[in-house]
N, C-alpha and C. Protein backbone atom coordinates (compact mmCIF):
# COMPACT_ATOMS: atom_id res chain seq x y z
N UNK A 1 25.51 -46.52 -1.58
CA UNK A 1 26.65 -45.66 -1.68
C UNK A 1 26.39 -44.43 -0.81
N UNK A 2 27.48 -44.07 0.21
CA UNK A 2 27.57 -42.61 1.11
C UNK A 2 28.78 -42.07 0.68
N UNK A 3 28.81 -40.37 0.52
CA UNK A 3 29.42 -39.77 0.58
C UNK A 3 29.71 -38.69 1.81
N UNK A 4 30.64 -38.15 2.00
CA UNK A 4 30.69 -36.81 2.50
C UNK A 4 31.71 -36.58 2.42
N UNK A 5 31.55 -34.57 2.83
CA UNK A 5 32.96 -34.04 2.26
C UNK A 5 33.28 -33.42 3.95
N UNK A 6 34.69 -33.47 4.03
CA UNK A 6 35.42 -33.02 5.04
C UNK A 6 36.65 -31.97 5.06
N UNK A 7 36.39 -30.75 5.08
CA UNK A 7 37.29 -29.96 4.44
C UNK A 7 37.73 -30.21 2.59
N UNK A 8 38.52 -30.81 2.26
CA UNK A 8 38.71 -30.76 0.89
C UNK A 8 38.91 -32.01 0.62
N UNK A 9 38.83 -32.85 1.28
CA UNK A 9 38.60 -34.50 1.33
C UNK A 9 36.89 -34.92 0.94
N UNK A 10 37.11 -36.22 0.32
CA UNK A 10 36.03 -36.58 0.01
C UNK A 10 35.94 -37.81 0.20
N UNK A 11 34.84 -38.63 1.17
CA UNK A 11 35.26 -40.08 1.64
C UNK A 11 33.89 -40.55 1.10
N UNK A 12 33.74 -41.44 0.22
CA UNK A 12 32.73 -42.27 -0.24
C UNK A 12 33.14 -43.79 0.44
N UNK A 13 32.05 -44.46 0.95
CA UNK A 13 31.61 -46.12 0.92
C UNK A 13 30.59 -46.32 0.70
N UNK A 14 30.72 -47.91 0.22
CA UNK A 14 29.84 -48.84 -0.58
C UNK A 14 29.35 -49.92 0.06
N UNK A 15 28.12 -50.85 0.23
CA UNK A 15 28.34 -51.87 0.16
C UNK A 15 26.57 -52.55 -0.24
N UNK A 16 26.58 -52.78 -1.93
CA UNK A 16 24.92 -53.27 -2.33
C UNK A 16 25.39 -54.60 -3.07
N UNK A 17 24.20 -54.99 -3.29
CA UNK A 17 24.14 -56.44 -3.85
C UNK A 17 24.29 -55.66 -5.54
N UNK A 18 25.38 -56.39 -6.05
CA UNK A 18 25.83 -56.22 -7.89
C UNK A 18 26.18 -57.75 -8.29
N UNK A 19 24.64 -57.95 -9.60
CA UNK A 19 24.96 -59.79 -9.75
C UNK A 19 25.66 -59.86 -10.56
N UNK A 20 25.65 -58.84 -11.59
CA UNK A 20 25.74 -58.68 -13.07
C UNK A 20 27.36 -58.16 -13.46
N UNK A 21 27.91 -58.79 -14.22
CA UNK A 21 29.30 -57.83 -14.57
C UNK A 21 29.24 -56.59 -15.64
N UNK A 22 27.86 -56.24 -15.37
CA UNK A 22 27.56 -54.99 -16.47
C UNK A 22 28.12 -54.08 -15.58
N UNK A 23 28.66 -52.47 -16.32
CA UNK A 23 28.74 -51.19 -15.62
C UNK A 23 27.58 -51.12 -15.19
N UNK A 24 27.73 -50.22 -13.88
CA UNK A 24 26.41 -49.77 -13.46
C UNK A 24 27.21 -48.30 -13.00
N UNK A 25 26.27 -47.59 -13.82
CA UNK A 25 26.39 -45.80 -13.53
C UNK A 25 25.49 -45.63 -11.79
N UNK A 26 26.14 -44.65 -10.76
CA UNK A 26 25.39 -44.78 -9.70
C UNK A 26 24.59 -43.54 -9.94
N UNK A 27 25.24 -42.40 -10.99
CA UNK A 27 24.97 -40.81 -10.74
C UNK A 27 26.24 -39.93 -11.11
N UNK A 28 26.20 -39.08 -10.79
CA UNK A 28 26.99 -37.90 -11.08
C UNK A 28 27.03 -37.03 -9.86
N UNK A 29 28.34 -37.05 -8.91
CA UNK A 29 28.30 -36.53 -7.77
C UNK A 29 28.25 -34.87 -8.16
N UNK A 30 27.54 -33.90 -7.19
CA UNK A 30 27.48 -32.69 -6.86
C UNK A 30 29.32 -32.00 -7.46
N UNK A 31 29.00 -30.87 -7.68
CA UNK A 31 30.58 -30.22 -8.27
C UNK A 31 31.34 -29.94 -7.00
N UNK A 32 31.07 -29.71 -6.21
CA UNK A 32 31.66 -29.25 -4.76
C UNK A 32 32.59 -30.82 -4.42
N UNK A 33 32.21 -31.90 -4.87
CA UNK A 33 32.25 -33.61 -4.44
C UNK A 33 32.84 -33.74 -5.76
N UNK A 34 33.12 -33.77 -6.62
CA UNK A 34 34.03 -34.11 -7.74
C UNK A 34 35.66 -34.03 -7.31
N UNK A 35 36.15 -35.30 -7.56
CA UNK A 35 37.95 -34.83 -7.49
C UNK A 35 38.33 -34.19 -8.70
N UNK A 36 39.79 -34.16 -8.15
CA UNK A 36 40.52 -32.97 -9.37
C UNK A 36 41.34 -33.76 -10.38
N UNK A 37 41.09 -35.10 -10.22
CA UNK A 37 41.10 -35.70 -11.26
C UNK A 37 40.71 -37.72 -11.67
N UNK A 38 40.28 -38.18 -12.40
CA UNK A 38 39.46 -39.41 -12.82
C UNK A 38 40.08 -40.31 -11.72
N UNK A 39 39.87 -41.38 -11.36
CA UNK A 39 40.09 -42.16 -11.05
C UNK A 39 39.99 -43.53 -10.77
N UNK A 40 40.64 -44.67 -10.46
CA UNK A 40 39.99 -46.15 -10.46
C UNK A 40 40.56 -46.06 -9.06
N UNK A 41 39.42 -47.22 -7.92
CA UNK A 41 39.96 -47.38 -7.14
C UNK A 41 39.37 -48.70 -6.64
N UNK A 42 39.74 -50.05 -5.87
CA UNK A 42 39.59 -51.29 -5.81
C UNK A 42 38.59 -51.41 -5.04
N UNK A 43 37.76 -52.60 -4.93
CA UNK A 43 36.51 -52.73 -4.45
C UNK A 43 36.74 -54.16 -4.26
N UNK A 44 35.77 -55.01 -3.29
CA UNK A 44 35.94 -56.51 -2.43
C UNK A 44 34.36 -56.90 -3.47
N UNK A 45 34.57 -58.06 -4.07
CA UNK A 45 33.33 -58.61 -4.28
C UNK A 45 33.08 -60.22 -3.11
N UNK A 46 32.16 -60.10 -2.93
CA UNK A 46 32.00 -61.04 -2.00
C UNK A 46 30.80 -61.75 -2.65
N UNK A 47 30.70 -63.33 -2.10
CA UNK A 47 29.27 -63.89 -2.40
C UNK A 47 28.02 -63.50 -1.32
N UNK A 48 26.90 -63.96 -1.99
CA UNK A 48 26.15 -64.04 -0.89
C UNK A 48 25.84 -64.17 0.62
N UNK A 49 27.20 -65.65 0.67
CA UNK A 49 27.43 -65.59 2.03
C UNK A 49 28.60 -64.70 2.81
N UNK A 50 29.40 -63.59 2.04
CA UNK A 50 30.11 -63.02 3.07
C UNK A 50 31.28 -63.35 2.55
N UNK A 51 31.75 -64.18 1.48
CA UNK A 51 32.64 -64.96 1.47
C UNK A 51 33.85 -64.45 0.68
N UNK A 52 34.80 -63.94 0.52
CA UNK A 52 35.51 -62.87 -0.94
C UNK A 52 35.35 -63.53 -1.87
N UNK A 53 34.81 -63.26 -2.99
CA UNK A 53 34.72 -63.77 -4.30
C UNK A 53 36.67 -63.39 -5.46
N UNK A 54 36.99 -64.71 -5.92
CA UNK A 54 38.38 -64.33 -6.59
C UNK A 54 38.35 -63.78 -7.52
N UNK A 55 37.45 -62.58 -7.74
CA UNK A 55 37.13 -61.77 -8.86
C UNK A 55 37.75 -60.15 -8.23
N UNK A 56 37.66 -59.31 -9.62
CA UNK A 56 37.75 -57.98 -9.23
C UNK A 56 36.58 -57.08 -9.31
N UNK A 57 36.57 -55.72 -8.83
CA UNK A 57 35.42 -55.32 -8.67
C UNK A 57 36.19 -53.79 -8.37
N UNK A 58 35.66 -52.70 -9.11
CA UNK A 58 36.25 -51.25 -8.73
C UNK A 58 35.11 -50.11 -8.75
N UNK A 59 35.71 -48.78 -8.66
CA UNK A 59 34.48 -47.77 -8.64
C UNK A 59 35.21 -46.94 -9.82
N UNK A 60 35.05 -46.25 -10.73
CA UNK A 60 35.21 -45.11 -11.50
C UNK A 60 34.71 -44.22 -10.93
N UNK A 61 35.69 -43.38 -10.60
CA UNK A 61 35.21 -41.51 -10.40
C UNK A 61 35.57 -40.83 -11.10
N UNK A 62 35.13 -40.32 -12.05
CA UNK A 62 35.50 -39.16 -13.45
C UNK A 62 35.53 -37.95 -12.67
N UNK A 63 36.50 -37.18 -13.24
CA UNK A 63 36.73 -36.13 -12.59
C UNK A 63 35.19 -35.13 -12.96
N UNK A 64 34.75 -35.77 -14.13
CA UNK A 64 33.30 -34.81 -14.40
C UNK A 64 32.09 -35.12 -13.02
N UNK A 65 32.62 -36.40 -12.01
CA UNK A 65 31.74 -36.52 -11.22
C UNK A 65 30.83 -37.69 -11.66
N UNK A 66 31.08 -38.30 -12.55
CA UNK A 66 30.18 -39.61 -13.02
C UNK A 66 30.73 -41.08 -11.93
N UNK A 67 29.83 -41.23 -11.34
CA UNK A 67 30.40 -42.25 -10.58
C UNK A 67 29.62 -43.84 -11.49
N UNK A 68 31.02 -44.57 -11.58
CA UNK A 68 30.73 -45.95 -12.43
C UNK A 68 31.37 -46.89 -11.85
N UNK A 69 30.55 -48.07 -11.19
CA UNK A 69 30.88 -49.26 -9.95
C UNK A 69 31.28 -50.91 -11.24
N UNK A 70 32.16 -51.14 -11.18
CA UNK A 70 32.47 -52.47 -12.23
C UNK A 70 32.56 -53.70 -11.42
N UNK A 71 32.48 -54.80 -11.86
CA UNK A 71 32.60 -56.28 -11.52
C UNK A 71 32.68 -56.96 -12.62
N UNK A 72 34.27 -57.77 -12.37
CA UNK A 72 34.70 -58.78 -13.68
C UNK A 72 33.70 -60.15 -13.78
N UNK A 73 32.76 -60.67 -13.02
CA UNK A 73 32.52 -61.31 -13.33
C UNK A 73 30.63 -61.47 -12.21
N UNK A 74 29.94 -62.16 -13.28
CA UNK A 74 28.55 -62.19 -12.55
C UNK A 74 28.49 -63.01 -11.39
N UNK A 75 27.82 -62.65 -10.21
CA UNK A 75 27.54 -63.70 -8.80
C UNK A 75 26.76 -63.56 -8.39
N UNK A 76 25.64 -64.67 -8.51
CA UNK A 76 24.32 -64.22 -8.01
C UNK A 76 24.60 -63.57 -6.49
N UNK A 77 23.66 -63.03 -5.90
CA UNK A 77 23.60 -62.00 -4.63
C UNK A 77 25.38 -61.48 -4.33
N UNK A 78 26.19 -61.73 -5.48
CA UNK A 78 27.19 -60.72 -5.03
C UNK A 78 26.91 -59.51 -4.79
N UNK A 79 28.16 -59.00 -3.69
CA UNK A 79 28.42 -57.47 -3.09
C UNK A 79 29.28 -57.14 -3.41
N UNK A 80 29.30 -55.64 -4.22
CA UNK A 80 30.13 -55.15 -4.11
C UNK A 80 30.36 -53.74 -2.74
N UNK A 81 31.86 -54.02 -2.66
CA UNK A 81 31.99 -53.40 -1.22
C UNK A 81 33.38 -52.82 -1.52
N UNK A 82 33.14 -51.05 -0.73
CA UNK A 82 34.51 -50.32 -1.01
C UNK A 82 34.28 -49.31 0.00
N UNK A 83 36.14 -48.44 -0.24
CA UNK A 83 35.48 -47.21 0.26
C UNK A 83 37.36 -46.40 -0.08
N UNK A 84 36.90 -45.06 -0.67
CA UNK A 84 37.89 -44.37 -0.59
C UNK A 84 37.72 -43.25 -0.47
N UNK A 85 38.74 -41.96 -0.75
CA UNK A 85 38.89 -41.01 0.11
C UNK A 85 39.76 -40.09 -1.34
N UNK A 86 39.50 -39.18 -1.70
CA UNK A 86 39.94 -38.12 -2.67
C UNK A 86 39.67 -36.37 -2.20
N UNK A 87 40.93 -35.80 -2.83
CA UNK A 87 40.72 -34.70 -2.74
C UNK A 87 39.48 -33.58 -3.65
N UNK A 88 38.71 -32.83 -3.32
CA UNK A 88 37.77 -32.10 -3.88
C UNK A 88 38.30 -31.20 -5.18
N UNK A 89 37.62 -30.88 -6.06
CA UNK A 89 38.18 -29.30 -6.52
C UNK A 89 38.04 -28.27 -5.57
């Protein structure tokens, strides 16, 4: 996971191996990097080989800055892969 902030924009992408359909907490972004409010936003799960998996897969951004990456369903060497763009406080 990369972040950076650009004026009052905030552009995060993704892209690691997630096998498991457990939450996985990544951290708690910096307060300057928090949006001004929670959000869900869509994510590509793919297999091993590259391939889109017909599952879903998203990121949670709490406006407290808790970043939480989901996948509906387990794939061995699945990826999850994203990237979006929010305003700062």
């Amino acid at each position: 996971m990369a972040y950076r902030k650009i004026g009052f924009l905030v552009e995060m992408s993704w892209n690691f191996i997630q096998e498991s359909s457990q939450l996985w907490n990544a951290g708690t972004l910096p307060v300057e990097f928090r949006p001004t409010q929670s959000f869900l936003a869509p994510a590509v799960r793919t297999s091993s080989s590259g391939i889109v998996n017909n599952s879903t897969a998203e990121v949670e951004v709490q406006k407290s800055g808790k970043v939480v990456f989901i996948s509906a369903v387990a794939v061995s060497q699945g990826h999850n892969i994203g990237h979006c763009i929010w305003i700062a406080n």
